[in-house]
Protein backbone atom coordinates (compact mmCIF):
# COMPACT_ATOMS: atom_id res chain seq x y z
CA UNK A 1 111.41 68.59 114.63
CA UNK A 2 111.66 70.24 117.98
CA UNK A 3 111.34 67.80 121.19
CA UNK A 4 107.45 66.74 121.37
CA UNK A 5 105.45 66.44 124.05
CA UNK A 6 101.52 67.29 123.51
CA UNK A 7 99.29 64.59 122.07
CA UNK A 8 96.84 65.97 118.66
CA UNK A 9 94.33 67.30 120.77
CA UNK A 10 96.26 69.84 122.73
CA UNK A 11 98.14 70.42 119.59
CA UNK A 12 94.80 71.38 118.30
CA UNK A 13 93.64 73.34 121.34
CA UNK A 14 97.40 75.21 120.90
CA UNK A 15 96.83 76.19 117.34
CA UNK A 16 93.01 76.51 117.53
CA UNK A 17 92.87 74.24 114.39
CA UNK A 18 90.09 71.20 114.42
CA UNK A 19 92.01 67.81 114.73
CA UNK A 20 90.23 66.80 111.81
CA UNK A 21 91.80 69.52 109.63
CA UNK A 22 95.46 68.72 111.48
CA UNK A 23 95.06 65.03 110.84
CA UNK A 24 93.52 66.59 106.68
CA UNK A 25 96.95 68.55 106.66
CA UNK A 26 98.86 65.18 107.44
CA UNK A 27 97.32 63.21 104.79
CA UNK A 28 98.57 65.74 102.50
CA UNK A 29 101.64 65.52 103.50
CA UNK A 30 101.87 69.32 104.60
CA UNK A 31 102.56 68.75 108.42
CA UNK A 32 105.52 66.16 109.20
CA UNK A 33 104.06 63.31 111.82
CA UNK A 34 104.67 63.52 115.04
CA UNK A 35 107.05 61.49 117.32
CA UNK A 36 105.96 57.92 117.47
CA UNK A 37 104.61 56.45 121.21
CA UNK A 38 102.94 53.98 120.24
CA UNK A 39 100.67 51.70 117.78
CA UNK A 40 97.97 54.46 117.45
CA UNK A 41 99.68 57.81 119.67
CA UNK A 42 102.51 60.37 118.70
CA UNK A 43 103.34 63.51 120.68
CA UNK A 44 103.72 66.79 118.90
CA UNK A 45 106.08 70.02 119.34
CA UNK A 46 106.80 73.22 118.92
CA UNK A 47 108.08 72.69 115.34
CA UNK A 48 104.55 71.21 114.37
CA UNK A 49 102.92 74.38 115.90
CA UNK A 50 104.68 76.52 114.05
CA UNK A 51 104.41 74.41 111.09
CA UNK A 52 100.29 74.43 111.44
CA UNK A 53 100.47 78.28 111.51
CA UNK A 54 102.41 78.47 108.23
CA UNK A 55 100.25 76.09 106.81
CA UNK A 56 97.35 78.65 107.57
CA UNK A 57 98.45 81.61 106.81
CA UNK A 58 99.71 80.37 103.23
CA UNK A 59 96.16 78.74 102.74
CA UNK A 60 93.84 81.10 104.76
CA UNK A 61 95.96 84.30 104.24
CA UNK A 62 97.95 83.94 101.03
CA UNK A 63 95.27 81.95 99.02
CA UNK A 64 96.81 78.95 98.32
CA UNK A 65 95.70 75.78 96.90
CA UNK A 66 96.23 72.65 99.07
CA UNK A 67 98.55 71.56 95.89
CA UNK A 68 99.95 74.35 95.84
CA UNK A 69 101.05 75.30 99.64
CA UNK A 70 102.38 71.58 99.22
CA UNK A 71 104.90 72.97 96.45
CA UNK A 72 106.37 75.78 98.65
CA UNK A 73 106.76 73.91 101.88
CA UNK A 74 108.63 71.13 99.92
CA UNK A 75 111.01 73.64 98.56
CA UNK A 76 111.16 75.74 102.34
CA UNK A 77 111.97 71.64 103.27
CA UNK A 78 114.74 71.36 100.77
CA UNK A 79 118.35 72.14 99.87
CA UNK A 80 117.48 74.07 97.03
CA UNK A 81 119.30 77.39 95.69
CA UNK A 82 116.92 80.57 97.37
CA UNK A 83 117.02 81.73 93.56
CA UNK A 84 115.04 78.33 92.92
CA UNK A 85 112.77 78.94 95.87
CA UNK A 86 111.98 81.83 95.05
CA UNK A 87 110.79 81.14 91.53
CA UNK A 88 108.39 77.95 93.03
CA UNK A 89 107.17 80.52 95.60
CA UNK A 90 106.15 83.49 92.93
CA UNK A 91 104.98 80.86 90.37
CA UNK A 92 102.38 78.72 93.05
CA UNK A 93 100.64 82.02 93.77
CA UNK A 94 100.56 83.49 90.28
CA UNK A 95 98.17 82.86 87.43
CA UNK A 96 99.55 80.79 84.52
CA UNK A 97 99.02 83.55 81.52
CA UNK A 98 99.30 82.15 78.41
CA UNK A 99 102.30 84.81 76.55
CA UNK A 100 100.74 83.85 73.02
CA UNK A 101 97.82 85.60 74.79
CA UNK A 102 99.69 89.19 75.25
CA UNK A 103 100.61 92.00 72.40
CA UNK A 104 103.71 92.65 71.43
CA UNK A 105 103.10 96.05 72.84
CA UNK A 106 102.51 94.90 76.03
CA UNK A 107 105.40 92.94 76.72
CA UNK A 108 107.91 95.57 74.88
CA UNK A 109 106.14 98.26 77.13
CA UNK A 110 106.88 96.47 80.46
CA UNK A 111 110.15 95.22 79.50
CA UNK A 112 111.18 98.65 79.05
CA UNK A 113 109.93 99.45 82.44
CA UNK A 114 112.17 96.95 83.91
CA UNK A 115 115.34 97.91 81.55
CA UNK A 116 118.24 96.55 83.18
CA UNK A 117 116.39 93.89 85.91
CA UNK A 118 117.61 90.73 85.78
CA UNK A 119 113.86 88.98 84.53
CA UNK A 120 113.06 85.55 82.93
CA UNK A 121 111.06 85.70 80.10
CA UNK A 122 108.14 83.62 81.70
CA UNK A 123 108.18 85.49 85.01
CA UNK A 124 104.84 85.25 86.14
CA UNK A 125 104.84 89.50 87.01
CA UNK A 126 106.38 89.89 83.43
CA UNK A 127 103.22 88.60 82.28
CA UNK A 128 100.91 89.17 84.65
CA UNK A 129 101.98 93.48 84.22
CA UNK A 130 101.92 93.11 80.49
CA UNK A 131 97.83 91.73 80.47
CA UNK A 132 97.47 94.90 82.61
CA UNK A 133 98.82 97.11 80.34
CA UNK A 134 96.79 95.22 77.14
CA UNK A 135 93.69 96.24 79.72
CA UNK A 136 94.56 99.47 80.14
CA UNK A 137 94.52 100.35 76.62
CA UNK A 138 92.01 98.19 75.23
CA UNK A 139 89.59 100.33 77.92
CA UNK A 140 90.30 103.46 76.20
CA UNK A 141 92.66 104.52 78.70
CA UNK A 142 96.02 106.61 78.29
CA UNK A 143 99.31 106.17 80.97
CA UNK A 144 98.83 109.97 81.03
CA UNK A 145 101.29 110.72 84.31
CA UNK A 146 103.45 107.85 84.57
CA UNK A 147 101.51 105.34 86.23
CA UNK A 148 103.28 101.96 85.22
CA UNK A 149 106.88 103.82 85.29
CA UNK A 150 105.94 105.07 89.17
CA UNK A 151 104.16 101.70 89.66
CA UNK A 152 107.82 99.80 88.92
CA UNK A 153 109.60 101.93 90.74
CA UNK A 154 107.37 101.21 93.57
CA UNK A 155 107.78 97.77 92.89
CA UNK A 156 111.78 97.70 92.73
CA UNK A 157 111.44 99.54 96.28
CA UNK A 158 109.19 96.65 97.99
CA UNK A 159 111.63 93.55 96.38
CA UNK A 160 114.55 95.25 97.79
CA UNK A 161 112.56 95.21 101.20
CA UNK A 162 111.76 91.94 100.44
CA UNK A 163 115.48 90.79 100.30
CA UNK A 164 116.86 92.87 102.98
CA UNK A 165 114.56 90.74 105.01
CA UNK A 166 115.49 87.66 104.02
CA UNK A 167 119.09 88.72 104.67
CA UNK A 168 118.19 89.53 108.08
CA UNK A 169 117.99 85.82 109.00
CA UNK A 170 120.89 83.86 109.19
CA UNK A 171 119.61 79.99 108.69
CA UNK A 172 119.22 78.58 104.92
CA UNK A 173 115.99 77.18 106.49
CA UNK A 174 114.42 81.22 107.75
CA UNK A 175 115.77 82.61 104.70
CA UNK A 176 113.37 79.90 102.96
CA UNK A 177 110.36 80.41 104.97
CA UNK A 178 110.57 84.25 104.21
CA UNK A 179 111.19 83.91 100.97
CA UNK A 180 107.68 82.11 100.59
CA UNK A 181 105.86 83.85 103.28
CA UNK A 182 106.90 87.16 102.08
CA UNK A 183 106.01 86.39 98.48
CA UNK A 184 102.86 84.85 99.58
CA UNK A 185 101.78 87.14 102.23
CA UNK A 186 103.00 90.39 100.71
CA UNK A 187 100.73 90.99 97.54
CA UNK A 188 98.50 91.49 100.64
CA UNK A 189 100.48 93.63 102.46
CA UNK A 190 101.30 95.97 99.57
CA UNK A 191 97.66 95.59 98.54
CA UNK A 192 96.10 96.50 101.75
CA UNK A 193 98.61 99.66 102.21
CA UNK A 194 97.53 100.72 98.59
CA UNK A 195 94.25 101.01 99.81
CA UNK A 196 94.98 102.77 102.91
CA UNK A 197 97.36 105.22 101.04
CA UNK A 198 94.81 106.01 98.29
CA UNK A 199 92.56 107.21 101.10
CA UNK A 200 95.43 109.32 102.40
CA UNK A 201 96.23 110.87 99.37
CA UNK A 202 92.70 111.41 98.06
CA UNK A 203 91.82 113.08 101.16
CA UNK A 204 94.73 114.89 100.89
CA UNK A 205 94.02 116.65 97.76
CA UNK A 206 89.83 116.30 97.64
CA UNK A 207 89.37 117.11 100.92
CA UNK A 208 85.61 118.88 100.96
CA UNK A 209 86.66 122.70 101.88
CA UNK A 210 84.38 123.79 105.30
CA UNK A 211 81.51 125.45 104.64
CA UNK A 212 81.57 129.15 104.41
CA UNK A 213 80.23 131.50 107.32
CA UNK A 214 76.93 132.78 106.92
């Protein structure tokens, strides 16, 4: 940790988190203690600020159980291969799905979507796209322009804007934290820029025409 010098309470007033909730984060071993000053008093940093934000936005942005935000910020903490990060980032915000659960169908469908990716066979978007597609069709409904093909294209697009920024930092440690704040904070991002480009393109093409002249 960075050198400290506020006490918990301006820590708090700094990150606009209750000391209550700083000392909660503590106890579950989320943020690091601070520097020692004596029987009852420690001083706090930078490095503790920063960690209290992550802490937030993996929790009050990305979702994240207490148990689970402890998981990632272990492995951002580590020495571990990114590779290995990354899979303990993408499997504490994903749904455990059950494969005995999925069709055949399903899972040959999507696996033929990503012909040629390099994908486990429990990846947690492996699964998570095949119950999609065993929706899809149990609803009646028919891929009828492409959708999941354009959909994984889309996809391969956003993870190779995912690594390139991850590349852009130089320190195992910031290539860790992206790797888990990307993954946690960007089914949001795409998400939220679905919505806003649906609106775009809908307009786009059902745009009311103006009302004729009397």
């Amino acid at each position: 940790m960075a050198t400290a010098e506020w006490k918990m309470a301006e820590l708090g007033a700094r990150s606009g988190v209750p000391v209550a909730t700083i000392k909660f984060y503590q106890r579950e071993n989320l943020l690091p203690s601070g520097e020692r000053t004596g029987p009852n008093q420690a001083l706090y940093g930078e490095a503790h600020l920063g960690r209290i934000r992550l802490i937030r936005a993996l929790i009050e942005v990305g979702g994240l159980s207490i148990v689970a935000a402890r998981q990632v910020l272990e492995a951002i903490d580590s020495e571990r291969p990114l590779q290995e990060t990354f899979e303990i980032a993408q499997h504490s915000v994903s749904e455990a799905i059950d494969p005995e659960t999925l069709t055949t169908d399903a899972l040959t469908h999507v696996d033929a979507l990503m012909s040629g990716w390099h994908v486990s066979a429990d990846n947690p978007g492996r699964l998570a796209a095949a119950r999609v597609y065993d929706t899809f069709t149990g609803v009646g409904q028919v891929d009828a322009a492409g959708w999941f093909r354009r959909y994984a294209a889309a996809a391969l697009l956003a993870a190779e804007a995912d690594i390139d920024e991850l590349d852009a930092r130089a320190e195992r440690a910031a290539k860790a934290e992206i790797v888990v704040v990307g993954t946690v904070l960007g089914d949001t991002l795409f998400s939220g820029l679905r919505r806003a480009a649906q609106e775009h393109v809908s307009a786009l093409r059902y745009a009311t025409p103006p009302a004729a002249e009397v």
